[in-house]
N, C-alpha and C. Protein backbone atom coordinates (compact mmCIF):
# COMPACT_ATOMS: atom_id res chain seq x y z
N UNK A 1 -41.22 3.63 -24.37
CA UNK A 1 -40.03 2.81 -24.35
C UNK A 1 -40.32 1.53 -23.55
N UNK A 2 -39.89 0.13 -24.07
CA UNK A 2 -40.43 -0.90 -23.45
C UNK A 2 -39.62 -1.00 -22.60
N UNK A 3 -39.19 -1.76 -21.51
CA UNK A 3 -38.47 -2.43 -20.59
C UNK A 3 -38.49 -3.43 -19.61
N UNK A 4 -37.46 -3.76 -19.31
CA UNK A 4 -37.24 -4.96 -18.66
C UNK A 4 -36.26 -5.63 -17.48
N UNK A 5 -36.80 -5.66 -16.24
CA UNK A 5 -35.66 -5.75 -15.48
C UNK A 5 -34.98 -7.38 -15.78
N UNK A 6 -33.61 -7.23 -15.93
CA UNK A 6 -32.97 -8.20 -15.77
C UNK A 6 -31.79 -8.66 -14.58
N UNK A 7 -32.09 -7.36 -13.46
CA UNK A 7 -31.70 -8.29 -12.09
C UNK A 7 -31.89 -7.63 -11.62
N UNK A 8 -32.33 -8.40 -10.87
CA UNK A 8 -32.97 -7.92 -8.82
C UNK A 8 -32.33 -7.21 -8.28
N UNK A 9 -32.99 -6.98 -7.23
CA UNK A 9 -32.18 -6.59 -6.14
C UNK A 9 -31.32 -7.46 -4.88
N UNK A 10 -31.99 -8.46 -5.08
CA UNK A 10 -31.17 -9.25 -4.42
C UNK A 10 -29.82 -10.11 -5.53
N UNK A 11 -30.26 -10.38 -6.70
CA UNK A 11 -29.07 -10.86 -7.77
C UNK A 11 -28.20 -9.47 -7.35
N UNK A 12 -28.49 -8.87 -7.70
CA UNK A 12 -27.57 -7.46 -7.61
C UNK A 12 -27.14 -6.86 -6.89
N UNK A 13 -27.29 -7.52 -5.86
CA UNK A 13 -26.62 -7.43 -4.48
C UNK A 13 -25.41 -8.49 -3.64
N UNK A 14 -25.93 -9.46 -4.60
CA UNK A 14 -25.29 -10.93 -4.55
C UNK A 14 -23.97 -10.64 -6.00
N UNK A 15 -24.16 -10.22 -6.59
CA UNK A 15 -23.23 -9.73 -7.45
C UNK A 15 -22.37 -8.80 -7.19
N UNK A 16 -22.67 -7.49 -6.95
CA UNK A 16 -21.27 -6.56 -5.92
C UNK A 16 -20.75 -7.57 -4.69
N UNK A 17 -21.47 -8.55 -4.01
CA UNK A 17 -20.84 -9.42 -3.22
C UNK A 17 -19.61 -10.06 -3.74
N UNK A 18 -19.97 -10.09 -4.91
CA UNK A 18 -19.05 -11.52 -5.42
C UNK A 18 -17.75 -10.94 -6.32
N UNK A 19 -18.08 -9.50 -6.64
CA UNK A 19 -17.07 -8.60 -6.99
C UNK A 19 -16.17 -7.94 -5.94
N UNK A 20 -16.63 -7.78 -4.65
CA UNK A 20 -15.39 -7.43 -3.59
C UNK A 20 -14.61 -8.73 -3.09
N UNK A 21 -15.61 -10.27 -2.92
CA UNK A 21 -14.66 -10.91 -2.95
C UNK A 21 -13.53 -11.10 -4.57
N UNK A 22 -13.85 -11.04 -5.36
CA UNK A 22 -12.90 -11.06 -6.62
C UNK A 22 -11.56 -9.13 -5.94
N UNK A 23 -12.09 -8.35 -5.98
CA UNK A 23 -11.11 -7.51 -5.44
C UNK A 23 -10.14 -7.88 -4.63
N UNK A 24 -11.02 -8.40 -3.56
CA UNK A 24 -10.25 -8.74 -2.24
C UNK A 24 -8.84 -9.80 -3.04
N UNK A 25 -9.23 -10.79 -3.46
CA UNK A 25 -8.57 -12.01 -3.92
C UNK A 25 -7.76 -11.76 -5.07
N UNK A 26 -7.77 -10.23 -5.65
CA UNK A 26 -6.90 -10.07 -6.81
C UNK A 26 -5.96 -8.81 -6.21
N UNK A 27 -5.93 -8.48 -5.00
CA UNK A 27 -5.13 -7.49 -4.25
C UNK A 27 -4.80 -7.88 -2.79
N UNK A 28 -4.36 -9.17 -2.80
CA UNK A 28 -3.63 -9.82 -1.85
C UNK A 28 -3.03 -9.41 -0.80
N UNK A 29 -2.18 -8.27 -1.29
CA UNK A 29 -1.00 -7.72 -0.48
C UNK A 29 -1.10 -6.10 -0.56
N UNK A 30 -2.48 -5.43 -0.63
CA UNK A 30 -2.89 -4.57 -0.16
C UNK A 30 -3.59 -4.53 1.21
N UNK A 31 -3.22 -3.50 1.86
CA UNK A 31 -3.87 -3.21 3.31
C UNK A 31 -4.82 -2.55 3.23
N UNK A 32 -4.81 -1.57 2.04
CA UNK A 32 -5.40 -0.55 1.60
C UNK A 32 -5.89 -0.36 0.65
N UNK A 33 -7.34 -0.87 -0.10
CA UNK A 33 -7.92 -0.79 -1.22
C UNK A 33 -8.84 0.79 -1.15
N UNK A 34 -8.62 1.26 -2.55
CA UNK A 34 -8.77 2.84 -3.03
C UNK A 34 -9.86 2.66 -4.25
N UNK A 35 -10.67 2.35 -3.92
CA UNK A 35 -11.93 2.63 -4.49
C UNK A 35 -12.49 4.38 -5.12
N UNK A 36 -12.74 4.63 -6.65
CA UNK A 36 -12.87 5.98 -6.78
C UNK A 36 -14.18 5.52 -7.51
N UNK A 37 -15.41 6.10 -7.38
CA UNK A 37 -16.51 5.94 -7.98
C UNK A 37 -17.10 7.28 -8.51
N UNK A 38 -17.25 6.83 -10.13
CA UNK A 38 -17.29 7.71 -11.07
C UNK A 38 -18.74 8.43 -10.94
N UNK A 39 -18.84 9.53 -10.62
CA UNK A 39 -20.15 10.60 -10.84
C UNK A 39 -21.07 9.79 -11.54
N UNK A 40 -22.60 9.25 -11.69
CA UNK A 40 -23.29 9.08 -10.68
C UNK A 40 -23.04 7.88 -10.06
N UNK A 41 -23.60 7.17 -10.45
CA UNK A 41 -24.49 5.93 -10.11
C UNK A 41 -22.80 5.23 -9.90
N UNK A 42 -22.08 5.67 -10.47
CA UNK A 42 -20.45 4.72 -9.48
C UNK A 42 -20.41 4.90 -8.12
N UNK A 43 -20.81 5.74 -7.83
CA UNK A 43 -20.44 6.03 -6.04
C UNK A 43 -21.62 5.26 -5.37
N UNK A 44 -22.49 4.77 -5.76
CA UNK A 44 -23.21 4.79 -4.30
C UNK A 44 -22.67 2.45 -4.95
N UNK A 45 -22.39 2.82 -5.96
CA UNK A 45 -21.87 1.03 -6.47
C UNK A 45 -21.14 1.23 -5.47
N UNK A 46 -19.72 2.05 -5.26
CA UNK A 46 -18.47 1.85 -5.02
C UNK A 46 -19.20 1.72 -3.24
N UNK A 47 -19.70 2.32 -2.61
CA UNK A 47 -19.96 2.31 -1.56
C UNK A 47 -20.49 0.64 -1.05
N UNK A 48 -21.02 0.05 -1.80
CA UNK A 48 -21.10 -0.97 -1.59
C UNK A 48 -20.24 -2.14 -1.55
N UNK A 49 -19.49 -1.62 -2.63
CA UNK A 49 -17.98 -2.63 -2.54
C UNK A 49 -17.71 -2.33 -1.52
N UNK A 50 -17.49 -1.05 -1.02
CA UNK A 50 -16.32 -0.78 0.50
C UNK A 50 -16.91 -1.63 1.60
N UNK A 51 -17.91 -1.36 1.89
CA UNK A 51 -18.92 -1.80 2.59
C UNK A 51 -18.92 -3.77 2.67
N UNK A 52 -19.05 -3.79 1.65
CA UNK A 52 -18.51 -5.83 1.32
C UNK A 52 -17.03 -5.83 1.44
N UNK A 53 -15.92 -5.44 1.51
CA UNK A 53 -15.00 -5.03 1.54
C UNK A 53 -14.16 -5.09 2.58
N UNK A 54 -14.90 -4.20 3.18
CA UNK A 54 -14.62 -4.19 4.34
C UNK A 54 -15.03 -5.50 5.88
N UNK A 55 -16.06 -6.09 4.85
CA UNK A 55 -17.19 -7.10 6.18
C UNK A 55 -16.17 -8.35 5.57
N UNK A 56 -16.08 -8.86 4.28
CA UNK A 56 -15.38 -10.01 3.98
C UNK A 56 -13.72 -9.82 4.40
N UNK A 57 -13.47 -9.06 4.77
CA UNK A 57 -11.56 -8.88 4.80
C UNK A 57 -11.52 -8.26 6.19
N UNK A 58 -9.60 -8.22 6.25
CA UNK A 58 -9.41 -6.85 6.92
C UNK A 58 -8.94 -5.81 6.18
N UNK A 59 -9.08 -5.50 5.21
CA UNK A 59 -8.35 -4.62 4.43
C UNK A 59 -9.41 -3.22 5.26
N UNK A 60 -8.51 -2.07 4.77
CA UNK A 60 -9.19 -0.93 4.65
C UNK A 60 -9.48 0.06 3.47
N UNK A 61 -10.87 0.56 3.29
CA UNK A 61 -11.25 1.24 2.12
C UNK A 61 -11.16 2.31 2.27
N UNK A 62 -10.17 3.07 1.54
CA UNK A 62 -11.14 4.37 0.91
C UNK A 62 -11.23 4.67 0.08
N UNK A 63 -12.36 5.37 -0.44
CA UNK A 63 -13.57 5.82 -1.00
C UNK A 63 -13.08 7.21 -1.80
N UNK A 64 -13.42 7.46 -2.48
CA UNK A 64 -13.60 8.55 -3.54
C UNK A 64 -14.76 9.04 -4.53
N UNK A 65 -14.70 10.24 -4.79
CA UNK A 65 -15.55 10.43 -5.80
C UNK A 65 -15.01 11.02 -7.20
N UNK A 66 -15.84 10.58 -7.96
CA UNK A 66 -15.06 11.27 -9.33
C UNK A 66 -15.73 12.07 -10.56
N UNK A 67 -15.63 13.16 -10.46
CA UNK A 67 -16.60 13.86 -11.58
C UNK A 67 -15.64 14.10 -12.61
N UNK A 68 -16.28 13.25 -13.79
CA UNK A 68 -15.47 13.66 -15.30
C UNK A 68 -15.93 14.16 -16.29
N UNK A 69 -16.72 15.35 -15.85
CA UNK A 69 -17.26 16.13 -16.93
C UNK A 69 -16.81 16.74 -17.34
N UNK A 70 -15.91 17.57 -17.05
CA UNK A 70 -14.93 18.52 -17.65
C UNK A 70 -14.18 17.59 -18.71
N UNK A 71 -13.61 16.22 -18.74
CA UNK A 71 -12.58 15.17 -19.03
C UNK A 71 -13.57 14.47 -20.42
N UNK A 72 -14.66 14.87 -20.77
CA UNK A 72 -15.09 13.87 -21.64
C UNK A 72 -15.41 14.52 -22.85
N UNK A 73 -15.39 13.64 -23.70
CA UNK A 73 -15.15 13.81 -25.56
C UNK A 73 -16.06 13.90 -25.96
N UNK A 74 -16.99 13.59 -25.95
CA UNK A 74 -18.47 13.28 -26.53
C UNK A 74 -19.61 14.16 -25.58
N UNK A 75 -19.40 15.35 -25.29
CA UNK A 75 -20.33 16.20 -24.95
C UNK A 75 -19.96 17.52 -25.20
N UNK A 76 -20.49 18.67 -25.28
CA UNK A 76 -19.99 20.14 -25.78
C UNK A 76 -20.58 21.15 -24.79
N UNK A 77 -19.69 22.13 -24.34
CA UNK A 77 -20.31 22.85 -23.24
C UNK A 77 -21.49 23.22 -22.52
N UNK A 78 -22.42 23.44 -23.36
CA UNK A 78 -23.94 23.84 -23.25
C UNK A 78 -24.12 22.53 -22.35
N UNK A 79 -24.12 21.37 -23.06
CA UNK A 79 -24.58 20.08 -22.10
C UNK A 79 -24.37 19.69 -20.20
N UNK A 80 -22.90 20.52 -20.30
CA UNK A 80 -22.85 20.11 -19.43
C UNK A 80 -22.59 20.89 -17.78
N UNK A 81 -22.22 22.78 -18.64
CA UNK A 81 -22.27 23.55 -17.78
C UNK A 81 -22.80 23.58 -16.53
N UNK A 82 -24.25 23.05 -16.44
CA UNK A 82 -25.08 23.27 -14.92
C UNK A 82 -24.60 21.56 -14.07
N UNK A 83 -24.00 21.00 -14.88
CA UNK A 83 -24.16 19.45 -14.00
C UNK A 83 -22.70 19.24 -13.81
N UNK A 84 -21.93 20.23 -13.47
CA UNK A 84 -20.75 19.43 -12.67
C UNK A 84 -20.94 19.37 -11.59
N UNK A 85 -20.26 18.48 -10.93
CA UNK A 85 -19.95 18.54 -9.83
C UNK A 85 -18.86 17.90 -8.58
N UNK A 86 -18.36 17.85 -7.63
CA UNK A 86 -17.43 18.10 -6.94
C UNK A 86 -16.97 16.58 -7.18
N UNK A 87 -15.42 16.78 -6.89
CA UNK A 87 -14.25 15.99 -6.94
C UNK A 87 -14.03 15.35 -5.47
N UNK A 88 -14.79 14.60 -4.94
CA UNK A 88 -13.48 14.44 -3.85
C UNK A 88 -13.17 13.21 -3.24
N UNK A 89 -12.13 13.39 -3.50
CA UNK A 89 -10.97 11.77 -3.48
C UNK A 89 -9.82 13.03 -2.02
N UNK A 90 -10.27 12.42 -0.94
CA UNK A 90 -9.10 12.55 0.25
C UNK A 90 -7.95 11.97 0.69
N UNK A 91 -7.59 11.64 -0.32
CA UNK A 91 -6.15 10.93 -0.29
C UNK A 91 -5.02 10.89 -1.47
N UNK A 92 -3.98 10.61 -1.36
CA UNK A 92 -3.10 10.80 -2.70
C UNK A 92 -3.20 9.75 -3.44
N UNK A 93 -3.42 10.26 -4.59
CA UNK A 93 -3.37 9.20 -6.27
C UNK A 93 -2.25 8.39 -5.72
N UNK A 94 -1.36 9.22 -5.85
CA UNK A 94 0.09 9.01 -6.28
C UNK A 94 0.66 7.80 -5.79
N UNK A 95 1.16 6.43 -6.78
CA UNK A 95 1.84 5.31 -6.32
C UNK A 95 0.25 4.29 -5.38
N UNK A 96 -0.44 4.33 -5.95
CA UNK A 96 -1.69 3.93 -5.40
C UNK A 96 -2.33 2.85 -6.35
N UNK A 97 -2.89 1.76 -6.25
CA UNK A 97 -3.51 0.89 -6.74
C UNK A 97 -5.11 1.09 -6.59
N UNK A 98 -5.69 1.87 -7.39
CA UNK A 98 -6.66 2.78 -7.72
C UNK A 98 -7.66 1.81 -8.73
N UNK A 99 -9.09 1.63 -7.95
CA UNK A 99 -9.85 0.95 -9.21
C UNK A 99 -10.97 2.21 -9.02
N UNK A 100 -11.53 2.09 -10.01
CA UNK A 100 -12.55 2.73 -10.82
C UNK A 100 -14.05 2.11 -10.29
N UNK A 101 -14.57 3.13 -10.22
CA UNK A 101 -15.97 2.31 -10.53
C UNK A 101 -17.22 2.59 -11.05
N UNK A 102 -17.43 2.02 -11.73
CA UNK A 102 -19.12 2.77 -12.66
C UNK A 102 -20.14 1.42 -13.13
N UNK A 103 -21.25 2.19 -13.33
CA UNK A 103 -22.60 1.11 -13.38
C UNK A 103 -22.28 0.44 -14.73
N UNK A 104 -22.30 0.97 -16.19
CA UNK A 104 -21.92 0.62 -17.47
C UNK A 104 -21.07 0.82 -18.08
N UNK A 105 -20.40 -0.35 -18.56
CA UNK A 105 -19.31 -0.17 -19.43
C UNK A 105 -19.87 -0.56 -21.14
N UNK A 106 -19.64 0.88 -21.52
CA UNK A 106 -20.19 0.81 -23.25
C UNK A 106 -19.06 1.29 -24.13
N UNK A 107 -18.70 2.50 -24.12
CA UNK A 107 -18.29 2.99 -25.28
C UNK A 107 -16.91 2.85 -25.12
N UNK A 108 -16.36 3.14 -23.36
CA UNK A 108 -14.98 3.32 -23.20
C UNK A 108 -14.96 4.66 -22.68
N UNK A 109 -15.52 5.77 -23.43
CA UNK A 109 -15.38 6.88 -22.91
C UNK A 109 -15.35 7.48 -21.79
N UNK A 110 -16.18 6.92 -20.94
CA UNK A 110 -16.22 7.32 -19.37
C UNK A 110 -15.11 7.08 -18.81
N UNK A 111 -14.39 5.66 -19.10
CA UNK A 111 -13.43 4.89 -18.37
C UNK A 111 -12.48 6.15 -19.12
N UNK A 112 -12.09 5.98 -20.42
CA UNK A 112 -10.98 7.06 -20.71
C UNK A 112 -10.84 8.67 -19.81
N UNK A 113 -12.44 8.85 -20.13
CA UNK A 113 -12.73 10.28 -19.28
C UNK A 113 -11.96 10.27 -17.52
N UNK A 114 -12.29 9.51 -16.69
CA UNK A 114 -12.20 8.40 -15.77
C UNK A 114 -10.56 8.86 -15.32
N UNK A 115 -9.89 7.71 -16.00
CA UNK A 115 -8.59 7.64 -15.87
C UNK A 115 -7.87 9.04 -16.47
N UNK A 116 -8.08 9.87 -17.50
CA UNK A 116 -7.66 11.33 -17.79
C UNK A 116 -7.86 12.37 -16.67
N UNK A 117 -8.70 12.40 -15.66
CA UNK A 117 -9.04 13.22 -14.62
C UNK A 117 -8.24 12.53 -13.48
N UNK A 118 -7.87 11.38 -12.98
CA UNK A 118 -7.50 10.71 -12.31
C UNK A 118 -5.99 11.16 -12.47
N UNK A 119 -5.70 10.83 -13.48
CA UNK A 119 -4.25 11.13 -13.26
C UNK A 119 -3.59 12.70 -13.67
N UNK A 120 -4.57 13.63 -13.72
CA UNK A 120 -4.34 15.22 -13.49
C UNK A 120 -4.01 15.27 -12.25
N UNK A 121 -4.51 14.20 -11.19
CA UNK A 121 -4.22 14.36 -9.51
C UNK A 121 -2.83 13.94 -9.04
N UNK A 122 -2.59 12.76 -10.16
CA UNK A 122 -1.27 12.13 -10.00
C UNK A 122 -1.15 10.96 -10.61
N UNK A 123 -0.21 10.58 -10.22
CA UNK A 123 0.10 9.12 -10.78
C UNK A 123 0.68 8.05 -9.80
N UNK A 124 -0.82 6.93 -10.24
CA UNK A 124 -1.50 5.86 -9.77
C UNK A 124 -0.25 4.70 -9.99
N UNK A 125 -0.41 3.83 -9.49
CA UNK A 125 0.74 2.69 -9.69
C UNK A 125 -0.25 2.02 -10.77
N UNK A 126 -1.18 1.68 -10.41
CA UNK A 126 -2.19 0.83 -11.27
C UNK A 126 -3.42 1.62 -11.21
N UNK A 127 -4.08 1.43 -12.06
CA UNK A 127 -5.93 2.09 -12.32
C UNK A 127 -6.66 0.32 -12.71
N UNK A 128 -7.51 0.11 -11.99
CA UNK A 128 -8.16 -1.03 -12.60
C UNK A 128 -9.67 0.11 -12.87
N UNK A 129 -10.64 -1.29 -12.95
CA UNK A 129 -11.76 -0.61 -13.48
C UNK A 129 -13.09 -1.63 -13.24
N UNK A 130 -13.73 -1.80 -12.24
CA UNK A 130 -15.13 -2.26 -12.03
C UNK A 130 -16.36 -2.09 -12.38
N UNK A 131 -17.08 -2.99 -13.17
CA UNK A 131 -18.49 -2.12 -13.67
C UNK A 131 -19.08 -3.23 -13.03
N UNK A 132 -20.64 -2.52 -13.01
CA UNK A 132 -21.80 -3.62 -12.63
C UNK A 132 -21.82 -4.30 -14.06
N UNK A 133 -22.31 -3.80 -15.23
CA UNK A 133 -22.93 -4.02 -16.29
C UNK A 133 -21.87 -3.79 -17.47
N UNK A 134 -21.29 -5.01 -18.56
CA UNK A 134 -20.66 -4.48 -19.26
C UNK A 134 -21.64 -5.32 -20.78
N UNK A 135 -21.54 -3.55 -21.24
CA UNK A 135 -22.89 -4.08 -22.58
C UNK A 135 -21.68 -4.26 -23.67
N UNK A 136 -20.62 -4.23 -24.08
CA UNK A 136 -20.35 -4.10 -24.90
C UNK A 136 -20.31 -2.52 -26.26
N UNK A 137 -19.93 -2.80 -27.37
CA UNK A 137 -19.83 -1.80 -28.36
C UNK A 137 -18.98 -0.43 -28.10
N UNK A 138 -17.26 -0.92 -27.75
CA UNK A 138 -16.25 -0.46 -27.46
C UNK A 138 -15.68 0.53 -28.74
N UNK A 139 -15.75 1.58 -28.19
CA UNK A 139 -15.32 2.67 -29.16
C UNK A 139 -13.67 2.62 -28.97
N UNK A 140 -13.34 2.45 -27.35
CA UNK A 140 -11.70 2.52 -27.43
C UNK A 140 -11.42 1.32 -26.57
N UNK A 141 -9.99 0.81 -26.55
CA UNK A 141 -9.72 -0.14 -26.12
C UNK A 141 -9.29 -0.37 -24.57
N UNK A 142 -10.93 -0.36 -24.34
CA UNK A 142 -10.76 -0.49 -22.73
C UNK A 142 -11.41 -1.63 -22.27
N UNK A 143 -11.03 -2.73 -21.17
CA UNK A 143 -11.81 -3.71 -20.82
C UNK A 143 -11.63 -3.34 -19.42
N UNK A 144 -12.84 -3.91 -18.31
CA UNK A 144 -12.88 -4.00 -16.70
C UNK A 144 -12.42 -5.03 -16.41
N UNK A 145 -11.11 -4.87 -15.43
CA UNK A 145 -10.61 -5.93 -14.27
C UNK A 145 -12.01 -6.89 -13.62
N UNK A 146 -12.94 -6.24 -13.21
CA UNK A 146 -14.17 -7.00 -12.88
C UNK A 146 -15.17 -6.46 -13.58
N UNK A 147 -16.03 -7.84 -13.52
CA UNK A 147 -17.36 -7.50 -13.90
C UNK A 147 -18.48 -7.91 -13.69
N UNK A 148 -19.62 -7.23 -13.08
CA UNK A 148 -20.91 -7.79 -12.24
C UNK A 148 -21.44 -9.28 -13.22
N UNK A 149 -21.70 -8.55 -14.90
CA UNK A 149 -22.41 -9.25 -15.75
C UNK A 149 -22.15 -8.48 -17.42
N UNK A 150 -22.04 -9.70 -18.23
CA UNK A 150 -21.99 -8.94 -19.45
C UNK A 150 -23.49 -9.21 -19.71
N UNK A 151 -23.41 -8.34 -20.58
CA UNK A 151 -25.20 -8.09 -21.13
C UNK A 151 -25.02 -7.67 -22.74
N UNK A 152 -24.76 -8.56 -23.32
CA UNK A 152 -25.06 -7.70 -25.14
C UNK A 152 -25.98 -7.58 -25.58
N UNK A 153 -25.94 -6.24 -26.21
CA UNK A 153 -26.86 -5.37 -26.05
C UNK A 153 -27.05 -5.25 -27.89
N UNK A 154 -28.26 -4.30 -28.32
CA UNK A 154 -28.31 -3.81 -29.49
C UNK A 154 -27.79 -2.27 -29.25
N UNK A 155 -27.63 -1.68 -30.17
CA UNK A 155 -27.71 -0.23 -30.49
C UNK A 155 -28.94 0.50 -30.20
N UNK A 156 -29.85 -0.07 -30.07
CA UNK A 156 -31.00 0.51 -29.71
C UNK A 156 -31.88 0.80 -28.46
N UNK A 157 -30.78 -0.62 -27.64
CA UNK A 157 -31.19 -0.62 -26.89
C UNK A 157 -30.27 0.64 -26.10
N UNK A 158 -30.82 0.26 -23.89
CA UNK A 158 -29.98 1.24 -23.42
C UNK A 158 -29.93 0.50 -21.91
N UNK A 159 -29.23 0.56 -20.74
CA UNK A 159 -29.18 0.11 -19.62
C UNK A 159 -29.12 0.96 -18.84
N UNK A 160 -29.83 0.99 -17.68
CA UNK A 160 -30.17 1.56 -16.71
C UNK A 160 -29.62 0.46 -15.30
N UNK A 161 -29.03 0.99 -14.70
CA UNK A 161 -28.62 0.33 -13.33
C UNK A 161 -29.35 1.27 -11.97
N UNK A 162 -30.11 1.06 -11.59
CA UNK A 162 -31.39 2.08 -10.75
C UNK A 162 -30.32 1.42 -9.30
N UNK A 163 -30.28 2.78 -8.51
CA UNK A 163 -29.76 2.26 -7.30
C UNK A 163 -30.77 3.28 -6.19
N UNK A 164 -30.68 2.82 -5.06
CA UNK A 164 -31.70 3.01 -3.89
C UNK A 164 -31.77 5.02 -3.97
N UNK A 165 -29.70 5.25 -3.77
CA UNK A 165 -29.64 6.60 -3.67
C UNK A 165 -30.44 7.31 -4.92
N UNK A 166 -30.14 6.93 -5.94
CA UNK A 166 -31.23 8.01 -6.82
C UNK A 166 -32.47 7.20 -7.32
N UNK A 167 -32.70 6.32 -7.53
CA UNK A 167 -34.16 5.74 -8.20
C UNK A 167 -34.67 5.07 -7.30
N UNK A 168 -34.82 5.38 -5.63
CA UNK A 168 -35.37 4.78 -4.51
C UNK A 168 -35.50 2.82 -5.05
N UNK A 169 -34.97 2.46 -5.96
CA UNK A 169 -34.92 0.76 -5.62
C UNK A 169 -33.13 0.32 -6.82
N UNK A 170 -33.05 -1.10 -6.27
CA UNK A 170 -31.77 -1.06 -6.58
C UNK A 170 -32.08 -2.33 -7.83
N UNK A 171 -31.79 -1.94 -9.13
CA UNK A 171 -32.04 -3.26 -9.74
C UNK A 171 -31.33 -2.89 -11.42
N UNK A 172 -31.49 -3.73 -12.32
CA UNK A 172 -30.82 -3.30 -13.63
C UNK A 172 -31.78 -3.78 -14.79
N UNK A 173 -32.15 -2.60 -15.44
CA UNK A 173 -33.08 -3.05 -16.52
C UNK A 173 -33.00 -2.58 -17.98
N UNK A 174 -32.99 -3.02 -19.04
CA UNK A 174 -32.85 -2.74 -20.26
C UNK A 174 -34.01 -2.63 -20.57
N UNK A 175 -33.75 -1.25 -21.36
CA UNK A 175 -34.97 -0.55 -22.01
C UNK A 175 -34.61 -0.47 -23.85
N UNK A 176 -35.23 -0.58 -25.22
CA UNK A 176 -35.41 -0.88 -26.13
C UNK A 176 -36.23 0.58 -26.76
N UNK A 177 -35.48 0.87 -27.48
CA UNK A 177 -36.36 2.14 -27.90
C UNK A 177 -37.34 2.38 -28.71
């Protein structure tokens, strides 16, 4: 499989920068921004927003995690039996201005998956939705409040967003099959 990084680690670091200030500046009159980052590679994103978040403002973050495996359409038991894993968001949904967060936005499904598990907990005043990477080729009609970078993509291709916690370096590269 060929590939190709198309941003750094420092672009890509300079980019979640520039997405907590866009948060910060589109939630004015929050004290309290509720960041939930979607099983994998959303959480250690979302951690970085909090983290910028917290250094550019006074607001306060918290943090969540979100596993939507049980919640998604496009996989069948066998797949996914051994890889759940834990939920935990320490605070109430409920009446909360709740963004999302995940590395790629493609099909929609995650985000649907996403927001269907989210609001089994309760109900959110608002759900936004943050990606690093939005490739395009929308199965349902979902778009992100922010976005690191669009990237259109082929069908063939695939995106990878490598972050420190699991692929020891932080960068985003399209691979071509």
């Amino acid at each position: 499989m060929e590939s190709k990084v198309i941003i750094d680690r420092q672009t890509m670091l300079r980019t979640l920068a520039r997405l907590s200030h866009e948060i910060i500046e589109r939630n004015p009159d929050s004290q309290t921004v509720y960041l939930v980052g979607i099983r994998r590679r959303g959480v250690p994103i979302a951690k970085i927003l909090k983290e910028n978040i917290e250094k550019f403002s006074d607001m306060e973050v918290k943090l969540g995690e979100l596993d939507i495996t049980l919640h998604r359409d496009d996989l069948t038991r066998p797949h996914f039996s051994s890889d759940i894993n834990e939920t935990i968001i320490n605070f109430d949904v409920n009446e909360k201005n709740i963004i999302l967060v995940d590395d790629v936005l493609f099909t929609g499904r995650t985000a649907r998956a996403a927001m269907d598990a989210l609001i089994k907990m309760g109900r959110p005043s608002i759900i936004q939705l943050a990606v690093m990477i939005d490739r395009g080729h929308r199965e349902l009609p979902i778009c992100a409040n922010y976005v690191g970078k669009n990237v259109p993509t082929s069908k063939d291709e695939f995106i990878k967003v490598c972050v420190d916690e699991f692929d020891g370096k932080t960068e985003v590269v399209i691979m071509k099959r």
